[in-house]
C-alpha atoms as a PDB file:
ATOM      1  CA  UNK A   1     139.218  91.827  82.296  1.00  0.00           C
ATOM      2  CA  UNK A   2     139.186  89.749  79.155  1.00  0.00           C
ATOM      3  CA  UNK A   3     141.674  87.516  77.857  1.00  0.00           C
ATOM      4  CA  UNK A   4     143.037  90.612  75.783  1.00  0.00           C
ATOM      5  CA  UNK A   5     143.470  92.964  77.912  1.00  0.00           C
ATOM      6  CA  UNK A   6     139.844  95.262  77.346  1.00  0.00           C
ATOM      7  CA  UNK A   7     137.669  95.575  80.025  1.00  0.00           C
ATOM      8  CA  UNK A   8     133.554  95.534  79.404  1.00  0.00           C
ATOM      9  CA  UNK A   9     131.529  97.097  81.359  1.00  0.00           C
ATOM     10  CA  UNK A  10     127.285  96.096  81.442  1.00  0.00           C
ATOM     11  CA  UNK A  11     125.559  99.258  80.180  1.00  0.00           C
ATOM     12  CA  UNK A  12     124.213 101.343  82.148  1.00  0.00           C
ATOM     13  CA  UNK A  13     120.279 102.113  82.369  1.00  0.00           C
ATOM     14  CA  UNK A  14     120.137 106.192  81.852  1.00  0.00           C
ATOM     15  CA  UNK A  15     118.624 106.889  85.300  1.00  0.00           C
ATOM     16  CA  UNK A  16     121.438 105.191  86.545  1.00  0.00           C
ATOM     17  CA  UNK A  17     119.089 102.341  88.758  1.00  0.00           C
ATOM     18  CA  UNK A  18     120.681  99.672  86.906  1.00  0.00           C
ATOM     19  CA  UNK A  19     120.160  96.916  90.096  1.00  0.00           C
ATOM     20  CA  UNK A  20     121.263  99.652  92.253  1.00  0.00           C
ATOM     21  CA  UNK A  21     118.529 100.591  93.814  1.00  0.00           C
ATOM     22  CA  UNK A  22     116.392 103.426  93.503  1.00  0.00           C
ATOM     23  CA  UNK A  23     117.202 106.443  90.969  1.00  0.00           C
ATOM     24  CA  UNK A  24     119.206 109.630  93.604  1.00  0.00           C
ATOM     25  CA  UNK A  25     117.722 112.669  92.474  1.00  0.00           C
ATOM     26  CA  UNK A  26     119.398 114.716  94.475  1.00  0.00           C
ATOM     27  CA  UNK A  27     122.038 114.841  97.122  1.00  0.00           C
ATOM     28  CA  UNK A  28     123.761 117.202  99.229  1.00  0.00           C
ATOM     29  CA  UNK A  29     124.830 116.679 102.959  1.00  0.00           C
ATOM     30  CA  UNK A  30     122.359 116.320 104.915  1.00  0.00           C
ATOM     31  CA  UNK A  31     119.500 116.030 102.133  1.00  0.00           C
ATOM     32  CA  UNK A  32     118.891 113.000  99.788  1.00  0.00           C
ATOM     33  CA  UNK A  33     115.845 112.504  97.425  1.00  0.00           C
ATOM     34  CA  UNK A  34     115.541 109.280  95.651  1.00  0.00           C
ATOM     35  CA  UNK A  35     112.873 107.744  93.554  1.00  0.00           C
ATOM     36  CA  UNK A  36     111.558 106.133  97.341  1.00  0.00           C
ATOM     37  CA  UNK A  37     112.614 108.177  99.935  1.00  0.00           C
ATOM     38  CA  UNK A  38     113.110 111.837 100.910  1.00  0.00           C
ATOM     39  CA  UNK A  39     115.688 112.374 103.804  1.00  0.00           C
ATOM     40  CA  UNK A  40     116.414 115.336 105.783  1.00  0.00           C
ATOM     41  CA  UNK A  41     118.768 115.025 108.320  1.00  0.00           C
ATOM     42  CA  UNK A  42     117.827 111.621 110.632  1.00  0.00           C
ATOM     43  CA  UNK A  43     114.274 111.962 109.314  1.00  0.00           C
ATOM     44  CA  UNK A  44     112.825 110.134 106.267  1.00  0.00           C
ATOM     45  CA  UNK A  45     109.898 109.979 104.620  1.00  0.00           C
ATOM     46  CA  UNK A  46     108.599 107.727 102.148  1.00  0.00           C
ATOM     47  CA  UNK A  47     107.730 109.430  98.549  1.00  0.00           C
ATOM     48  CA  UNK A  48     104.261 107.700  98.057  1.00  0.00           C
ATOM     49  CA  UNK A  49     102.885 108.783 101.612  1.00  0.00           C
ATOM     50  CA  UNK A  50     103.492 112.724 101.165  1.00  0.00           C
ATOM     51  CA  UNK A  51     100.548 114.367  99.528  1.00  0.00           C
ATOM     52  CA  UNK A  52      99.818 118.154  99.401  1.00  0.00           C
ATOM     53  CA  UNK A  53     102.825 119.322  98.524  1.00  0.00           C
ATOM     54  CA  UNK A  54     103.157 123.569  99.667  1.00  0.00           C
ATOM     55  CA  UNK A  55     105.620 126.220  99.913  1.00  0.00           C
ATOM     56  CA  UNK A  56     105.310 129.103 102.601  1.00  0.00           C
ATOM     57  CA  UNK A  57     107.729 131.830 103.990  1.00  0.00           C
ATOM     58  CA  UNK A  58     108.076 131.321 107.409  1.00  0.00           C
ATOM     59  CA  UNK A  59     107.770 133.695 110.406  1.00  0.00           C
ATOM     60  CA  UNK A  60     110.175 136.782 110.832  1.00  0.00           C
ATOM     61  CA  UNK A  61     112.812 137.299 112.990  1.00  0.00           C
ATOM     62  CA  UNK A  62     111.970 137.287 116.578  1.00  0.00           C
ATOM     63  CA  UNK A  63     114.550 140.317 117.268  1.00  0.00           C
ATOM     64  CA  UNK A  64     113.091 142.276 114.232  1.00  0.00           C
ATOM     65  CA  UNK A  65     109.559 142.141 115.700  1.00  0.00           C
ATOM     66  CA  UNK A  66     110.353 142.679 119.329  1.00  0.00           C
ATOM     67  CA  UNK A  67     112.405 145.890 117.962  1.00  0.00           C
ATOM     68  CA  UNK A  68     109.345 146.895 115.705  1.00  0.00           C
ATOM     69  CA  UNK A  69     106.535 146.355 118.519  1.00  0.00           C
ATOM     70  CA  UNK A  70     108.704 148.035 121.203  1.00  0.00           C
ATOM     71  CA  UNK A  71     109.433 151.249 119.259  1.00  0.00           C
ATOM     72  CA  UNK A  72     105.761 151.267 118.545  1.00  0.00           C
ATOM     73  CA  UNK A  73     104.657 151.376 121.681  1.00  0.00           C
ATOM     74  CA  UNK A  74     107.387 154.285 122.661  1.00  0.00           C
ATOM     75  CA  UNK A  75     106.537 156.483 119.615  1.00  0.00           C
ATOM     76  CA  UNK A  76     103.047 156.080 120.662  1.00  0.00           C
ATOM     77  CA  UNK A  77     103.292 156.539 124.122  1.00  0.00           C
ATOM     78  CA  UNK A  78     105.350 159.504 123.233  1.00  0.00           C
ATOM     79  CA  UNK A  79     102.413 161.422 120.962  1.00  0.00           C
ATOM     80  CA  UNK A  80      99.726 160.229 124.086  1.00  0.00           C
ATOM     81  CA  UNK A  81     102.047 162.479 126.078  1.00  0.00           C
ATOM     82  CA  UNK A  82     102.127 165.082 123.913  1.00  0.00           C
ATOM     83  CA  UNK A  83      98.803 165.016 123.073  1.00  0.00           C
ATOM     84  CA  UNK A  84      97.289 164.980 126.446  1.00  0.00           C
ATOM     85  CA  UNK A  85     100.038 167.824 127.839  1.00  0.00           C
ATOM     86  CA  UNK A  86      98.960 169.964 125.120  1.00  0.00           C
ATOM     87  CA  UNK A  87     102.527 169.900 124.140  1.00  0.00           C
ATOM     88  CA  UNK A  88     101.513 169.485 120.667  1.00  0.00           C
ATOM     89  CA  UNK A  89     100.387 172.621 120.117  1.00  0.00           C
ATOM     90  CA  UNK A  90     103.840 174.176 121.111  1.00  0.00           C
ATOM     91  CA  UNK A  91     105.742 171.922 118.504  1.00  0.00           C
ATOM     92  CA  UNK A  92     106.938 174.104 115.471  1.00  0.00           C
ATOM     93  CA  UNK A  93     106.955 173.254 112.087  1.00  0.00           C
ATOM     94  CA  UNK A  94     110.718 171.189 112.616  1.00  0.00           C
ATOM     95  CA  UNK A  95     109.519 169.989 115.555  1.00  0.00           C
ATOM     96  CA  UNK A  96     106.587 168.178 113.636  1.00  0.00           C
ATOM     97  CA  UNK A  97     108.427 167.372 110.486  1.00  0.00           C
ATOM     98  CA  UNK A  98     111.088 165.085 113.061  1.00  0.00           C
ATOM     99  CA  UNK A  99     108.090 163.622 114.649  1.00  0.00           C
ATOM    100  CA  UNK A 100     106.819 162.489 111.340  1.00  0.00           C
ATOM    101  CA  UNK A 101     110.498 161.260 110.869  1.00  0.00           C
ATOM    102  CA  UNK A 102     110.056 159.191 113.887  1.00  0.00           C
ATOM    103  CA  UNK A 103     107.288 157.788 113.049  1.00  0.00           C
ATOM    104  CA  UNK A 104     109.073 155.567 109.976  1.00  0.00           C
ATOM    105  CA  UNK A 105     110.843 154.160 112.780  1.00  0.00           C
ATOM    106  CA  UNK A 106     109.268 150.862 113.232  1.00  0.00           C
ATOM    107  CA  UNK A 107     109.125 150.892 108.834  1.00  0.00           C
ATOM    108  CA  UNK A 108     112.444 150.993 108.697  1.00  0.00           C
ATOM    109  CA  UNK A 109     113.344 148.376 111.504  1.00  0.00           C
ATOM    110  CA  UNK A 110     111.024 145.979 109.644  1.00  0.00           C
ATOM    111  CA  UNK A 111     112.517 146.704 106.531  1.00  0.00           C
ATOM    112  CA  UNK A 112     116.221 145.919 107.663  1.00  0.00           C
ATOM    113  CA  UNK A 113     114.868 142.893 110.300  1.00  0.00           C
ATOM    114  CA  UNK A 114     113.325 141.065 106.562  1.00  0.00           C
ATOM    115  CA  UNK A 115     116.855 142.569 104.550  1.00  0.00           C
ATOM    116  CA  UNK A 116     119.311 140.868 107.185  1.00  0.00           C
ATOM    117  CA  UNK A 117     117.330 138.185 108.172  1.00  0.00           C
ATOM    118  CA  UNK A 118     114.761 137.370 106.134  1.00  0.00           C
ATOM    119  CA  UNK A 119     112.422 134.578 106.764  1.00  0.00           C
ATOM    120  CA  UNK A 120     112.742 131.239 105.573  1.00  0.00           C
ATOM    121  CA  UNK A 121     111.248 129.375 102.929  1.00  0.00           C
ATOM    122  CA  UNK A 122     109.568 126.121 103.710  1.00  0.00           C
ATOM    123  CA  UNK A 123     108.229 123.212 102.284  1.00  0.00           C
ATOM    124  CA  UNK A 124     104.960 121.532 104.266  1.00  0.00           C
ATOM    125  CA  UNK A 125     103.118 118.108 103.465  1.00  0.00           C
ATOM    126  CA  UNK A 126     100.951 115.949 104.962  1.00  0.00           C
ATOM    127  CA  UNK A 127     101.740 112.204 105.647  1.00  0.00           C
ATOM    128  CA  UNK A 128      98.754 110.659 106.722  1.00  0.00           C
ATOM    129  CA  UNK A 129      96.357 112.911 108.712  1.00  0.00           C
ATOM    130  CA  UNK A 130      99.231 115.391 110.194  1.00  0.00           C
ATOM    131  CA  UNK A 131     100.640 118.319 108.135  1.00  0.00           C
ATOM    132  CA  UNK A 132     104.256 118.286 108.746  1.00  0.00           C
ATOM    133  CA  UNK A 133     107.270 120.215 107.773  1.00  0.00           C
ATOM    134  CA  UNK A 134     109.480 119.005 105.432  1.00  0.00           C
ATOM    135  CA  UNK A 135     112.567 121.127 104.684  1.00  0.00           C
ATOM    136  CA  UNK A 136     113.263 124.566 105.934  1.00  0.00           C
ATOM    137  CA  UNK A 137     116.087 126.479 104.103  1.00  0.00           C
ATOM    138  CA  UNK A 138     117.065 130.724 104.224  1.00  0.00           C
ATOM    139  CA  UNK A 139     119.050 129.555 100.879  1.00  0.00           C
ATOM    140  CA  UNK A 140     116.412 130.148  98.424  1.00  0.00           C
ATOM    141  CA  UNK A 141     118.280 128.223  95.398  1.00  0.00           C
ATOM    142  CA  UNK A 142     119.173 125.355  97.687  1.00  0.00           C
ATOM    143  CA  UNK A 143     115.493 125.268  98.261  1.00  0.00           C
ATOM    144  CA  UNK A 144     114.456 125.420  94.920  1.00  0.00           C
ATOM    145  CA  UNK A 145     116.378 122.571  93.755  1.00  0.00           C
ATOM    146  CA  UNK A 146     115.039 120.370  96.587  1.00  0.00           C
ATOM    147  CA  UNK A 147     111.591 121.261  96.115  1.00  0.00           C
ATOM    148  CA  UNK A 148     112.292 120.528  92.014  1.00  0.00           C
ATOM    149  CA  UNK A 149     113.707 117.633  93.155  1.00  0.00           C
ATOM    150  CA  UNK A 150     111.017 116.337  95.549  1.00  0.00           C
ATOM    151  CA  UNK A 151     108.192 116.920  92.646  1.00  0.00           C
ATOM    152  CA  UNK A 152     110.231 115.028  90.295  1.00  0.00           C
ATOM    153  CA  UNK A 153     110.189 112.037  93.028  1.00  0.00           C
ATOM    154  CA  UNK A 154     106.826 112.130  93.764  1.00  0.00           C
ATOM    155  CA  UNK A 155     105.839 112.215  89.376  1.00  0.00           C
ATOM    156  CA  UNK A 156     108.577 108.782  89.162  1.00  0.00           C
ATOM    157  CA  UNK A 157     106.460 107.400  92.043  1.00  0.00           C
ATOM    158  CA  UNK A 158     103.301 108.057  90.812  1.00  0.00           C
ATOM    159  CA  UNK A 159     103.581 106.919  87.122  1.00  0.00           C
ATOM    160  CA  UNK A 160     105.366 103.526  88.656  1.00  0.00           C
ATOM    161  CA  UNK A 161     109.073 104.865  87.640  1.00  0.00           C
ATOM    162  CA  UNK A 162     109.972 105.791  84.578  1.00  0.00           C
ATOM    163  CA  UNK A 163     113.192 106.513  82.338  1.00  0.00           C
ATOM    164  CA  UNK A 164     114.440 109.833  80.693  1.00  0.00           C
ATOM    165  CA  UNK A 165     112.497 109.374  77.628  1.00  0.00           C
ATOM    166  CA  UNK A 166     115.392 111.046  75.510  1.00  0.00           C
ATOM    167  CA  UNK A 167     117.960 109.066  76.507  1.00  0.00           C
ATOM    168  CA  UNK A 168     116.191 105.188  75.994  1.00  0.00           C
ATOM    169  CA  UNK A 169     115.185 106.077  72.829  1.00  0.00           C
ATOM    170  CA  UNK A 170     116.862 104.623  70.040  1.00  0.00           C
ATOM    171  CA  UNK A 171     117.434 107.220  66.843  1.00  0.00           C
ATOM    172  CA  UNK A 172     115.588 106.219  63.533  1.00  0.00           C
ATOM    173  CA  UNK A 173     117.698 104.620  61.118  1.00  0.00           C
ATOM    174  CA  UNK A 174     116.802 103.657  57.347  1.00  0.00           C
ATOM    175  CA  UNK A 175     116.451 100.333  56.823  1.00  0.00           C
ATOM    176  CA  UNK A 176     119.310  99.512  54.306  1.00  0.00           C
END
């Protein structure tokens, strides 16, 4: 405080990094990217060593594909039977129309297995000579903004840091 009474505060750089340390691009629990160092959880990596940077879905739900193979294998087994029995040949018209019906079975329990739980995104990179993954999310925003956010790290890092142009520049005043 000075002698009277205002306070003065040292300006601030715009990124914020001000001999604080490196810029934080983003945070959430859990997740912190900084100029440096992307954290998930207890693991971090180190911005400069992650290269090949790629986004994938990953695989569907186990329960979805168990239900999808296993009704399958009954719908065919069910037309072998028929087939073989000469049972087909019996069917009428309604008969044949609900075995096409039956048929979209496994469609449809793929359809709602990807609608309720739908695979996740993830983000992959290598560090070194291993291809690891990164960050696995089902909340495609939150993923999104981490991905955004990891990009932006990685083009600070690579250019050797840099400030929001915008807000260092000073506006052009006549000289009066």
């Amino acid at each position: 405080m000075d002698p009277d009474g205002t306070t003065t505060r040292t300006p601030r750089s715009p990124r914020g990094t001000a001999g604080r340390g490196p810029a934080l691009i983003y945070a959430r629990p859990g997740i912190i990217v900084t100029a440096d160092r992307f954290t998930v959880g207890s693991t971090s990596w180190r911005i400069a060593e992650l290269t090949h940077l790629h986004t994938t879905r990953g695989p569907h739900d186990r329960v979805a594909v168990r239900a999808v193979l296993v009704s399958t294998a009954m719908i065919v087994g069910a037309g072998l039977v028929l087939g073989f029995t000469g049972g087909l040949q019996r069917l009428t018209a309604g008969a044949y129309l609900l075995l096409g019906a039956v048929f979209l079975v496994p469609v449809l329990l793929a359809a709602a297995g990807d609608r309720w739980r739908p695979p996740a995104y993830e983000l992959w990179g290598r560090r070194g000579d291993t291809e690891e993954l990164l960050f696995s999310s089902d909340d495609e925003q939150q993923f999104g903004q981490v991905t955004r956010a990891l990009r932006r790290a990685r083009e600070m890092n690579s250019y050797g840091g840099w400030d929001d142009p915008l807000a260092t520049a000073r506006p052009w005043r006549p000289q009066r």
